[in-house]
C-alpha atoms as a PDB file:
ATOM      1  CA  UNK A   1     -16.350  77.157 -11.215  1.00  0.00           C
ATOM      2  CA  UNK A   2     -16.236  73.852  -9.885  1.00  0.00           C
ATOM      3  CA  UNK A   3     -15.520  72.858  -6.337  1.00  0.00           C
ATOM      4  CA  UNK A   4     -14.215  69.490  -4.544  1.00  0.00           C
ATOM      5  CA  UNK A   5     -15.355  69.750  -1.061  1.00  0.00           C
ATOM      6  CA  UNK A   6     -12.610  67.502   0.643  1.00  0.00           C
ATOM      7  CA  UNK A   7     -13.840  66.055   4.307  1.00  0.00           C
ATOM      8  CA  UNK A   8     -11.248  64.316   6.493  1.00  0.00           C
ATOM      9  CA  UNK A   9     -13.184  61.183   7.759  1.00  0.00           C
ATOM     10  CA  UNK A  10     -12.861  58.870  10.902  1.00  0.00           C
ATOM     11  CA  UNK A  11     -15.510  56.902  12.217  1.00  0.00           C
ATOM     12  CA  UNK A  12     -18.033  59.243  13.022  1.00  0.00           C
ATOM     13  CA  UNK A  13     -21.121  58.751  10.708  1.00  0.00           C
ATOM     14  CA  UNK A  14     -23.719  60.763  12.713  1.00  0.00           C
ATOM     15  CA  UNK A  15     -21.316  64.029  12.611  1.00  0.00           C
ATOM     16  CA  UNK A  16     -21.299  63.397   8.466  1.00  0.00           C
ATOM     17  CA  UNK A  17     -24.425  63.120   8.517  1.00  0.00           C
ATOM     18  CA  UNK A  18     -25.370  67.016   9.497  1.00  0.00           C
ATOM     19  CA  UNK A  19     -22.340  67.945   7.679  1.00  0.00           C
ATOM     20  CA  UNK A  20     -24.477  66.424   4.701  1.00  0.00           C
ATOM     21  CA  UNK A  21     -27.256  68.139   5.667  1.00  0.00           C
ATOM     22  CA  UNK A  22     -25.469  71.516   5.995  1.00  0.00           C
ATOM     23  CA  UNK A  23     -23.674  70.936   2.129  1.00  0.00           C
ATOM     24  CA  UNK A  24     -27.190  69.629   0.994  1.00  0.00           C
ATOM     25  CA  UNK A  25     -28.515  73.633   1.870  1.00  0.00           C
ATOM     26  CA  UNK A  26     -25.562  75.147   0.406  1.00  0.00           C
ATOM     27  CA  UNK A  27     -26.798  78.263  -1.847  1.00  0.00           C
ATOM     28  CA  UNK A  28     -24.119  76.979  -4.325  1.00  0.00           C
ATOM     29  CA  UNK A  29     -24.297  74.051  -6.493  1.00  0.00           C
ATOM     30  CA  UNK A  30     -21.312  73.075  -8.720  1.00  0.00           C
ATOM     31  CA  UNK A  31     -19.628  70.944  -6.627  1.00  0.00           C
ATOM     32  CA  UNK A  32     -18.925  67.208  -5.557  1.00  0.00           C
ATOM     33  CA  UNK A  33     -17.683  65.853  -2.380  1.00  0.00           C
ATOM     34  CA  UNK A  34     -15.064  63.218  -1.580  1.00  0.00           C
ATOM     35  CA  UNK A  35     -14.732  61.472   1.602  1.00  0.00           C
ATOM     36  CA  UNK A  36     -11.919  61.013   2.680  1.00  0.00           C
ATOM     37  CA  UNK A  37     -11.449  58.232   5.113  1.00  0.00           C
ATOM     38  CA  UNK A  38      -8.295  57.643   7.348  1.00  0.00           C
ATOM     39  CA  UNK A  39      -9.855  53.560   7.272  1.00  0.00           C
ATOM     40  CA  UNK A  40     -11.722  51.183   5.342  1.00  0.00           C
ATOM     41  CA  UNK A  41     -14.906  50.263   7.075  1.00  0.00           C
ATOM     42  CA  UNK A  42     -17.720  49.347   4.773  1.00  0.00           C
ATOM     43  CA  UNK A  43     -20.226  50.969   7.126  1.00  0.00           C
ATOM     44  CA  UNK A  44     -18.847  53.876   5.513  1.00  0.00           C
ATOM     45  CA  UNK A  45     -19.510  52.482   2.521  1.00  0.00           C
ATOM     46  CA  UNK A  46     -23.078  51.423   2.781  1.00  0.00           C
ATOM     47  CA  UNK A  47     -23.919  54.816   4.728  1.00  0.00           C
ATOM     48  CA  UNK A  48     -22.157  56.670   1.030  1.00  0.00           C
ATOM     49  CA  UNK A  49     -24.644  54.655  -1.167  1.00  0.00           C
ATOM     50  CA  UNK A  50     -27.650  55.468   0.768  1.00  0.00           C
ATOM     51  CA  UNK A  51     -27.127  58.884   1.024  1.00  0.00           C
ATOM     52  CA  UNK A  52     -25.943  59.035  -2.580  1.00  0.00           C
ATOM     53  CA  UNK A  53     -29.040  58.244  -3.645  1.00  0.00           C
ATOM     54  CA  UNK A  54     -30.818  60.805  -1.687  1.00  0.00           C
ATOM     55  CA  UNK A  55     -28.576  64.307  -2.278  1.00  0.00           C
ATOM     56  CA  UNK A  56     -28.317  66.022  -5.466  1.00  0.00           C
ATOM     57  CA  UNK A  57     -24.462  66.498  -5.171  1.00  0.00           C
ATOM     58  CA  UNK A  58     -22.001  63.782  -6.059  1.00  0.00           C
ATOM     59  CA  UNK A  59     -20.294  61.746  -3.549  1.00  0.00           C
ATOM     60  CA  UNK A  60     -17.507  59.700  -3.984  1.00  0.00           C
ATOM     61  CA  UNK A  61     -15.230  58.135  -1.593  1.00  0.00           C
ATOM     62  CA  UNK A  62     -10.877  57.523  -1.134  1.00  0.00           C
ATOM     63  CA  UNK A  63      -9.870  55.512   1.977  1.00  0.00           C
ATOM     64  CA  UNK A  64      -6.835  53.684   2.734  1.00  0.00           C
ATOM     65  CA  UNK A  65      -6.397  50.815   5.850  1.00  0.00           C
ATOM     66  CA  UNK A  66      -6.781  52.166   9.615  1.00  0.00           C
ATOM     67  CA  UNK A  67      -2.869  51.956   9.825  1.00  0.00           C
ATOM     68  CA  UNK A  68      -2.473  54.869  12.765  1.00  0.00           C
ATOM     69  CA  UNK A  69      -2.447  58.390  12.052  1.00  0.00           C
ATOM     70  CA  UNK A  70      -2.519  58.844   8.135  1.00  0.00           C
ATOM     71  CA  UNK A  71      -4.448  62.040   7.383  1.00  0.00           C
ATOM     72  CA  UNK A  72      -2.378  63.989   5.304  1.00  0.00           C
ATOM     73  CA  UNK A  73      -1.887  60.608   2.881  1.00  0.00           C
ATOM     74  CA  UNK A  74      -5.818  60.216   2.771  1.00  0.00           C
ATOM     75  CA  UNK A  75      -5.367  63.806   1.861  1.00  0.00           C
ATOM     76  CA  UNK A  76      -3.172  63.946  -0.780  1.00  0.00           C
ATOM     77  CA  UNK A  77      -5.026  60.531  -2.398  1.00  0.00           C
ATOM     78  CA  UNK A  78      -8.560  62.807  -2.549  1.00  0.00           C
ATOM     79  CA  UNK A  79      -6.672  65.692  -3.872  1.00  0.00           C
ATOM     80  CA  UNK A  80      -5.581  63.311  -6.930  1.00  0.00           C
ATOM     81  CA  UNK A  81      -8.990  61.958  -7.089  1.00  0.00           C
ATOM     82  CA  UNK A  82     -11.049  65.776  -7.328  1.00  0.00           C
ATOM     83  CA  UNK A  83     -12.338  67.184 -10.210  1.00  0.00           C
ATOM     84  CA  UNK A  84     -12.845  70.035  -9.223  1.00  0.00           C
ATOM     85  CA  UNK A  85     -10.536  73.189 -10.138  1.00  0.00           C
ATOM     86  CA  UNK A  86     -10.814  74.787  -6.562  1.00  0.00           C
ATOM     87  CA  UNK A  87     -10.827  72.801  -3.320  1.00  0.00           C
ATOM     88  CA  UNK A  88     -12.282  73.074  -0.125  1.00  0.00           C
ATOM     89  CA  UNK A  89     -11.314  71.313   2.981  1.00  0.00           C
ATOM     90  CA  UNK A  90     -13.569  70.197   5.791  1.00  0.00           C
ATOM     91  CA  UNK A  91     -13.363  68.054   9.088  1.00  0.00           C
ATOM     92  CA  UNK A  92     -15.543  65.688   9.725  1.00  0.00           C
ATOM     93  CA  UNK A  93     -16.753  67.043  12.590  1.00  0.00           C
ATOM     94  CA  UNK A  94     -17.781  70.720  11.321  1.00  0.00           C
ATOM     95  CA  UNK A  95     -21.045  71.517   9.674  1.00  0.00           C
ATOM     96  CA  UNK A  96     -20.502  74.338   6.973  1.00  0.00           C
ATOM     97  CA  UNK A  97     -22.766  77.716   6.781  1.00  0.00           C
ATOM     98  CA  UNK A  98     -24.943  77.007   4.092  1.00  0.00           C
ATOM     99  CA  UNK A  99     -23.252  79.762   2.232  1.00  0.00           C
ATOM    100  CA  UNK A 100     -19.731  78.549   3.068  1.00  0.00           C
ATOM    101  CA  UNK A 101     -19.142  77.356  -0.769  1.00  0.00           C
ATOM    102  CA  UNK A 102     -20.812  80.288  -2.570  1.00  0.00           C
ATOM    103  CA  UNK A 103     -18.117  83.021  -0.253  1.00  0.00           C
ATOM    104  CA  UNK A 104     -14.786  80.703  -1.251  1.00  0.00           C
ATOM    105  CA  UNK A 105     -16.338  80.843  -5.029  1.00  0.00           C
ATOM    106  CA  UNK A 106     -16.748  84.285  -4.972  1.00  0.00           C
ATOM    107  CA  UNK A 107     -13.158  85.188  -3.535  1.00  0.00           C
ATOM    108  CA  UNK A 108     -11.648  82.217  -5.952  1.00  0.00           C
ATOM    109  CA  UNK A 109     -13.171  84.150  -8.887  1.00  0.00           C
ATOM    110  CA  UNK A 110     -11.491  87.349  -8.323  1.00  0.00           C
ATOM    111  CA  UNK A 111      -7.473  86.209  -8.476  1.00  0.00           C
ATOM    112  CA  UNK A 112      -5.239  83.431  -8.023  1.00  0.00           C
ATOM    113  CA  UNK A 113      -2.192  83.147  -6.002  1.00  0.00           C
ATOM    114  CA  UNK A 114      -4.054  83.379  -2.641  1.00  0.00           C
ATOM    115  CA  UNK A 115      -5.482  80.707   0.107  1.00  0.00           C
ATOM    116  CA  UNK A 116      -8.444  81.687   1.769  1.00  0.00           C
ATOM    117  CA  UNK A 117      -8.582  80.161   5.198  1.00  0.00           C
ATOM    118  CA  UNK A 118     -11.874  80.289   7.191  1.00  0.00           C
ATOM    119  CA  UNK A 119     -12.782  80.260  11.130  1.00  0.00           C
ATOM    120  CA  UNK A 120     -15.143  77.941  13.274  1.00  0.00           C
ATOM    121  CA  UNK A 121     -17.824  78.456  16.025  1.00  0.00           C
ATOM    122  CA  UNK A 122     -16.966  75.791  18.486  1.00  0.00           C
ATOM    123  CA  UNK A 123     -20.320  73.927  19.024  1.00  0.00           C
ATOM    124  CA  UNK A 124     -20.878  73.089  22.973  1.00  0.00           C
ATOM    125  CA  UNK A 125     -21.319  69.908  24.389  1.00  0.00           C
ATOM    126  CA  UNK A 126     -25.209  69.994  24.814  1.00  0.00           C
ATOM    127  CA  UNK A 127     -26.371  71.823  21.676  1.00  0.00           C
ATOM    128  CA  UNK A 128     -24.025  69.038  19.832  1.00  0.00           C
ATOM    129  CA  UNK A 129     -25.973  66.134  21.971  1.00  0.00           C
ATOM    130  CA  UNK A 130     -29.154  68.242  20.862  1.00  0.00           C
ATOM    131  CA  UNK A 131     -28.403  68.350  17.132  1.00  0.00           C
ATOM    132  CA  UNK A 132     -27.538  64.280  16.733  1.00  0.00           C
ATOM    133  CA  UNK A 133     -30.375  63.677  18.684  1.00  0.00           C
ATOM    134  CA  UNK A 134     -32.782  66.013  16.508  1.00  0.00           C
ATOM    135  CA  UNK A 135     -30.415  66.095  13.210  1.00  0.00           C
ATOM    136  CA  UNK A 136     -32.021  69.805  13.473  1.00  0.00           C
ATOM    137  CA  UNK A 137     -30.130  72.104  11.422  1.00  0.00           C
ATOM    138  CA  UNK A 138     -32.107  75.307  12.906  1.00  0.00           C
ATOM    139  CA  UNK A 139     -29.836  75.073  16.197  1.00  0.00           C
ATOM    140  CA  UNK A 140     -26.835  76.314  14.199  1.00  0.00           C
ATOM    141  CA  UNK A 141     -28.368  79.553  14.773  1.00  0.00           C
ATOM    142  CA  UNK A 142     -26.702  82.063  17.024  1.00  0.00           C
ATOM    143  CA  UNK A 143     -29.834  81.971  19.415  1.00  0.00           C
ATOM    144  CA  UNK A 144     -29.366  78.370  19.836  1.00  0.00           C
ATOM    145  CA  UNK A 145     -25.379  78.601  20.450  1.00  0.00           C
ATOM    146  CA  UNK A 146     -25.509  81.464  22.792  1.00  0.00           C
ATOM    147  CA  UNK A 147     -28.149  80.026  25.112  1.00  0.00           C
ATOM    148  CA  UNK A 148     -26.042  76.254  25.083  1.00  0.00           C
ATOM    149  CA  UNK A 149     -23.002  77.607  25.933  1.00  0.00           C
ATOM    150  CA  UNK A 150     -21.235  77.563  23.032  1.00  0.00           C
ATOM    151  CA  UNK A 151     -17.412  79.281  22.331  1.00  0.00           C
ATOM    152  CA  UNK A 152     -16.194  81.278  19.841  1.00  0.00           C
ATOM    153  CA  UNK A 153     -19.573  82.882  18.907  1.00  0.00           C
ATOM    154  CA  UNK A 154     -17.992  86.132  17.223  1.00  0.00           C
ATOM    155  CA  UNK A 155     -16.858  83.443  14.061  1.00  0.00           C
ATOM    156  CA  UNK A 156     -19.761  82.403  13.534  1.00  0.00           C
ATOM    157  CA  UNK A 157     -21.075  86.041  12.925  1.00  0.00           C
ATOM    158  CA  UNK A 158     -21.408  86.336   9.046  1.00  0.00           C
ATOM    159  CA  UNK A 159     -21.212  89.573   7.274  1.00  0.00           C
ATOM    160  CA  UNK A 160     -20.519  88.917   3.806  1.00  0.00           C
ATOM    161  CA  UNK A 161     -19.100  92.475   3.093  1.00  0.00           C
ATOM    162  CA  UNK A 162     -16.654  92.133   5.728  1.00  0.00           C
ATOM    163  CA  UNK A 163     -12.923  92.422   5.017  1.00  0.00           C
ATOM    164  CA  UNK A 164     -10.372  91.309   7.346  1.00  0.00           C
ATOM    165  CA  UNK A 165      -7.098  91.182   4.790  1.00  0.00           C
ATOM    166  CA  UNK A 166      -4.331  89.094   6.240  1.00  0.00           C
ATOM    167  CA  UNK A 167      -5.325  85.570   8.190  1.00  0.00           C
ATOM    168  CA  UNK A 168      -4.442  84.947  11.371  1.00  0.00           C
ATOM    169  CA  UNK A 169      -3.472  80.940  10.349  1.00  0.00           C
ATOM    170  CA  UNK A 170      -4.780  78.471   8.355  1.00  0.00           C
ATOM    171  CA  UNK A 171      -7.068  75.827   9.821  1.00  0.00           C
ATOM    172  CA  UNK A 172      -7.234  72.508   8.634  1.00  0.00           C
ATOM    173  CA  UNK A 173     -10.901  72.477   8.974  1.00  0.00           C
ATOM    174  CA  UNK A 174     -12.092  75.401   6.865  1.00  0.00           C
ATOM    175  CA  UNK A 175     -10.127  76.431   3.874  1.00  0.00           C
ATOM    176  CA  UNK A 176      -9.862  76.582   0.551  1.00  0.00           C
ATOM    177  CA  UNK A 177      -7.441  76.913  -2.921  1.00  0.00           C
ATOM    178  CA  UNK A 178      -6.664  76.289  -6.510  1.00  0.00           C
ATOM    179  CA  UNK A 179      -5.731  72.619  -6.841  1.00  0.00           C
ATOM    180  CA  UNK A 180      -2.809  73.803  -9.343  1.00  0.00           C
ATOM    181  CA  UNK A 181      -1.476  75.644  -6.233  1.00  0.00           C
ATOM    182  CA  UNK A 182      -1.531  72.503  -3.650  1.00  0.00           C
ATOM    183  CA  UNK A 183       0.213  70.297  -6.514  1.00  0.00           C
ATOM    184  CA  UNK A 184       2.931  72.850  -7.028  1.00  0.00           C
ATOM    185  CA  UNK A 185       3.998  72.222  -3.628  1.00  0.00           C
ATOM    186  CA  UNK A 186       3.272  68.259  -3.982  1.00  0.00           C
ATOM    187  CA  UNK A 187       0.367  68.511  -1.382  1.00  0.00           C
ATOM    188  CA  UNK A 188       0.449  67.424   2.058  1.00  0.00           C
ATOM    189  CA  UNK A 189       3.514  66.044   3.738  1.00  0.00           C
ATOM    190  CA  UNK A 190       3.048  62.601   4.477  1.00  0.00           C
ATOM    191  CA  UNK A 191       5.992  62.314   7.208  1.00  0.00           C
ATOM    192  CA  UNK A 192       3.700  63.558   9.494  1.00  0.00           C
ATOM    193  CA  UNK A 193       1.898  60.382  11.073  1.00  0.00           C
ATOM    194  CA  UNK A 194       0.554  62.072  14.324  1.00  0.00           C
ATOM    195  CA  UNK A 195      -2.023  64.168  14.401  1.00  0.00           C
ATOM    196  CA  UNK A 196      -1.611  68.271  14.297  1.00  0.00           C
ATOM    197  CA  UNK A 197       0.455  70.533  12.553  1.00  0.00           C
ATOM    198  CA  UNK A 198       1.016  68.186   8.631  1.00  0.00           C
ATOM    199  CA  UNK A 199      -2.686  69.084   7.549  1.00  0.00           C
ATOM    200  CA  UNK A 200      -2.743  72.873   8.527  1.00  0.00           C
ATOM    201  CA  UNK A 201       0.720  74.761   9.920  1.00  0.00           C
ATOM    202  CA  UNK A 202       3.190  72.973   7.503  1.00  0.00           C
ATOM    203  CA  UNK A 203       1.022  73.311   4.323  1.00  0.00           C
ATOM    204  CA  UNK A 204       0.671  76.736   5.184  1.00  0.00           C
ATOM    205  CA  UNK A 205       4.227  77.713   5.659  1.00  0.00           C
ATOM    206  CA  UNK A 206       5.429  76.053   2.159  1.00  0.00           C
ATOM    207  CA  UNK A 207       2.383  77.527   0.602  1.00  0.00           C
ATOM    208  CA  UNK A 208       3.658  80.849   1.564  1.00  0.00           C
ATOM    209  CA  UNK A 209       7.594  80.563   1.375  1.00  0.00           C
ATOM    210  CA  UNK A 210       6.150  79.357  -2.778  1.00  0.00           C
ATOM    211  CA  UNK A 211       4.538  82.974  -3.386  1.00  0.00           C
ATOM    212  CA  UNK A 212       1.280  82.159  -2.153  1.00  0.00           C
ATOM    213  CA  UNK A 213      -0.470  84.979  -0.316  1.00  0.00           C
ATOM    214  CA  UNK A 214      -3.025  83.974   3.293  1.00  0.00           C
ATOM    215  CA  UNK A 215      -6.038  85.762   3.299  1.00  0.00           C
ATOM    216  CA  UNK A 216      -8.568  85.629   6.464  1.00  0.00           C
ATOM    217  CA  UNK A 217     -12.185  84.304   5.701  1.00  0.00           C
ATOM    218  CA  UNK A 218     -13.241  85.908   8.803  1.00  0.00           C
ATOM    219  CA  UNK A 219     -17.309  86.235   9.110  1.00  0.00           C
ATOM    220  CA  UNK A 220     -17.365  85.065   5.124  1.00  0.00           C
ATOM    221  CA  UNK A 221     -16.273  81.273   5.479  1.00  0.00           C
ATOM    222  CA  UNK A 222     -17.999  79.658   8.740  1.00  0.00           C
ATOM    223  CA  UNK A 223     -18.301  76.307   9.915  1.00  0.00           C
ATOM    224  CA  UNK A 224     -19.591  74.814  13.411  1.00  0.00           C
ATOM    225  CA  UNK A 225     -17.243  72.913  15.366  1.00  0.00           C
ATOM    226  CA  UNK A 226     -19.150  70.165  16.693  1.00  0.00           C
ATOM    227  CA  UNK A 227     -18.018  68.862  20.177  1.00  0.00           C
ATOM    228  CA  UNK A 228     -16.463  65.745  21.039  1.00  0.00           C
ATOM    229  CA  UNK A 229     -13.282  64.379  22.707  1.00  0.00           C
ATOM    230  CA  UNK A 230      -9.920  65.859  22.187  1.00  0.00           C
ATOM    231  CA  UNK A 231      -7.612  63.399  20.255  1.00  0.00           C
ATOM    232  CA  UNK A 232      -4.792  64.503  21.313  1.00  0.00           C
ATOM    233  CA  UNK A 233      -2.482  67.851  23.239  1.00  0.00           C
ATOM    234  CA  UNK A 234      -0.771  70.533  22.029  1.00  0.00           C
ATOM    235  CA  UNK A 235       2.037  68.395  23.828  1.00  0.00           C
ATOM    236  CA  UNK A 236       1.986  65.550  21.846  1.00  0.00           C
ATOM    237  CA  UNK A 237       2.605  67.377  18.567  1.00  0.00           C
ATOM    238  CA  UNK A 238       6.045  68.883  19.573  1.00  0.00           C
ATOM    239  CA  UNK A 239       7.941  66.142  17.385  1.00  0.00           C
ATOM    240  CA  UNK A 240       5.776  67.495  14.459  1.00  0.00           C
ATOM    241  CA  UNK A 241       6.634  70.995  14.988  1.00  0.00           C
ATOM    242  CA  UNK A 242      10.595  69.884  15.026  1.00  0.00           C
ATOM    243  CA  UNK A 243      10.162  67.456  12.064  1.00  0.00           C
ATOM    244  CA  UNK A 244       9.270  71.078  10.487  1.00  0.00           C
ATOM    245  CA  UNK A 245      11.385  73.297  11.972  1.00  0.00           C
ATOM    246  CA  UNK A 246      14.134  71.029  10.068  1.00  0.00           C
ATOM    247  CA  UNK A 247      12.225  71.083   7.023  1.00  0.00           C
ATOM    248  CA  UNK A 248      11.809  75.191   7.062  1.00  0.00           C
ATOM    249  CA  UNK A 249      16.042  75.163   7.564  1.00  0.00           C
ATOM    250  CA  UNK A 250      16.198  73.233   4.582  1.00  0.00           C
ATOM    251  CA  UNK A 251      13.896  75.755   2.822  1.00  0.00           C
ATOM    252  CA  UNK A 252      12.357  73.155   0.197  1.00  0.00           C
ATOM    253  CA  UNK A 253       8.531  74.005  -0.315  1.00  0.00           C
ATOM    254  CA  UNK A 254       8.044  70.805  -2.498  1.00  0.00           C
ATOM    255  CA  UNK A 255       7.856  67.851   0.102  1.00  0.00           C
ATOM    256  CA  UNK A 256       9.826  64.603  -0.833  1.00  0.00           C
ATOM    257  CA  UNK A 257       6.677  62.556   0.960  1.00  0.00           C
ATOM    258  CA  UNK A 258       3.839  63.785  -0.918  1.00  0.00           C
ATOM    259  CA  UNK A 259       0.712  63.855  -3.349  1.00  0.00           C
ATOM    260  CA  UNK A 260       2.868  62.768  -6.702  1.00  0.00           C
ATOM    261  CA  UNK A 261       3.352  59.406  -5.219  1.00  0.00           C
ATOM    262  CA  UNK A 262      -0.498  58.891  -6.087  1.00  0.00           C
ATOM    263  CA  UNK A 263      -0.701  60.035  -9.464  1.00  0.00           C
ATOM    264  CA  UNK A 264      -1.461  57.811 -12.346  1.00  0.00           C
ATOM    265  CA  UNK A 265       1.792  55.764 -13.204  1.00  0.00           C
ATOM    266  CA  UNK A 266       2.747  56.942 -16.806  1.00  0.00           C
END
């Protein structure tokens, strides 16, 4: 099976970087990766054909102009641009387990109608200055994160034979589904133009209400949360979550705003 591994992009080449590094160890191998870039710099550009010449996995790269908060558009245009049948979102500032790819493809392989949403080990401060100064994959280990301080250590605990059933939420950062499932609900909902709840609490609500089942990744799918500056509060997403309260009262899980708008003309 063949995997697009989707990363949500915005100026921050030296977190890409080890998130290159941690797809270039991946114990999986049938997959490319698209970039997905909320802007248009071309030292995003140059940085993609250097390093396309170096890893063995395709790269290829959407962006759109740095027009404010965009991300579920940039979204929806990688969607239409992956090859792959199953998709796999990242942030571009989490580095995935190197077998984060091989647990979605083994869980994608036994059914459809499900979304598998995985957790993340929030990286501290230090151990993140540590890894961009050293670009030192070893300090993902749960030696390093436990003696730098960093959160959330129980998710990045893998047991592969672990079964949690039912998720606790999706997370934009670390999740995966069948592409034919995102398009039947037209993808992401590009009326949301700040940041939070568009790229993770909406999509998961219509992918439900449409028959779609959550399942928790828990200890399977991991990724490390590297640290950096919030963008924004909790507070500042309240129009979001009242945009969608409307939208849930209206019950439609196909969004007007969304991925079709970026499909081939016919």
């Amino acid at each position: 099976m063949k995997l697009s591994v989707i990363v949500a992009f915005y100026k921050n080449i030296p977190f890409l970087d080890l998130i290159f590094k941690g797809l270039n160890k991946q114990t999986y191998n049938d997959f490319e990766v698209i970039v997905a870039e909320d802007d248009d710099a071309m030292v995003t550009v140059e940085y993609l054909k250097e390093q396309s010449a170096l890893l063995p996995f395709s790269i290829r790269h959407v962006s759109q102009k740095d027009d404010g908060f965009r991300k579920d558009e940039i979204l929806n245009k990688a969607v239409v641009a992956a090859t792959g049948e199953f998709l796999v979102f990242l942030d571009g500032d989490c580095i995935p387990h190197s077998r984060l790819l091989k647990e979605y493809v083994i869980r994608a392989k036994e059914g459809e109608g499900i979304a598998f949403a995985g957790r993340r080990l929030m990286v501290s401060e230090a151990l993140t200055k540590k890894m961009l100064e050293t670009r030192d994959l070893k300090y993902l280990s749960l030696y390093y994160q436990a003696r730098y301080g960093s959160k959330r250590l129980e998710d990045g605990v893998y047991l592969p034979f672990y079964r949690k059933g039912a998720s606790n939420g999706l997370m934009g950062c670390n999740w995966g589904i069948l592409k034919k499932h995102l398009v039947d609900v037209n993808g992401f909902d590009e009326d949301y133009v700040s940041a939070g709840v568009g790229e993770d609490v909406d999509i998961e609500w219509r992918l439900i209400r449409s028959g779609i089942r959550l399942e928790s990744m828990k200890h399977r799918a991991i990724v490390y949360h590297l640290h950096h500056k919030t963008h924004y509060v909790i507070e500042d997403a309240a129009p979001n979550y009242a945009m969608m309260k409307t939208k849930q009262e209206l019950g439609s899980v196909y969004c007007v705003n969304g991925l079709d708008k970026h499909l081939p003309k016919k």
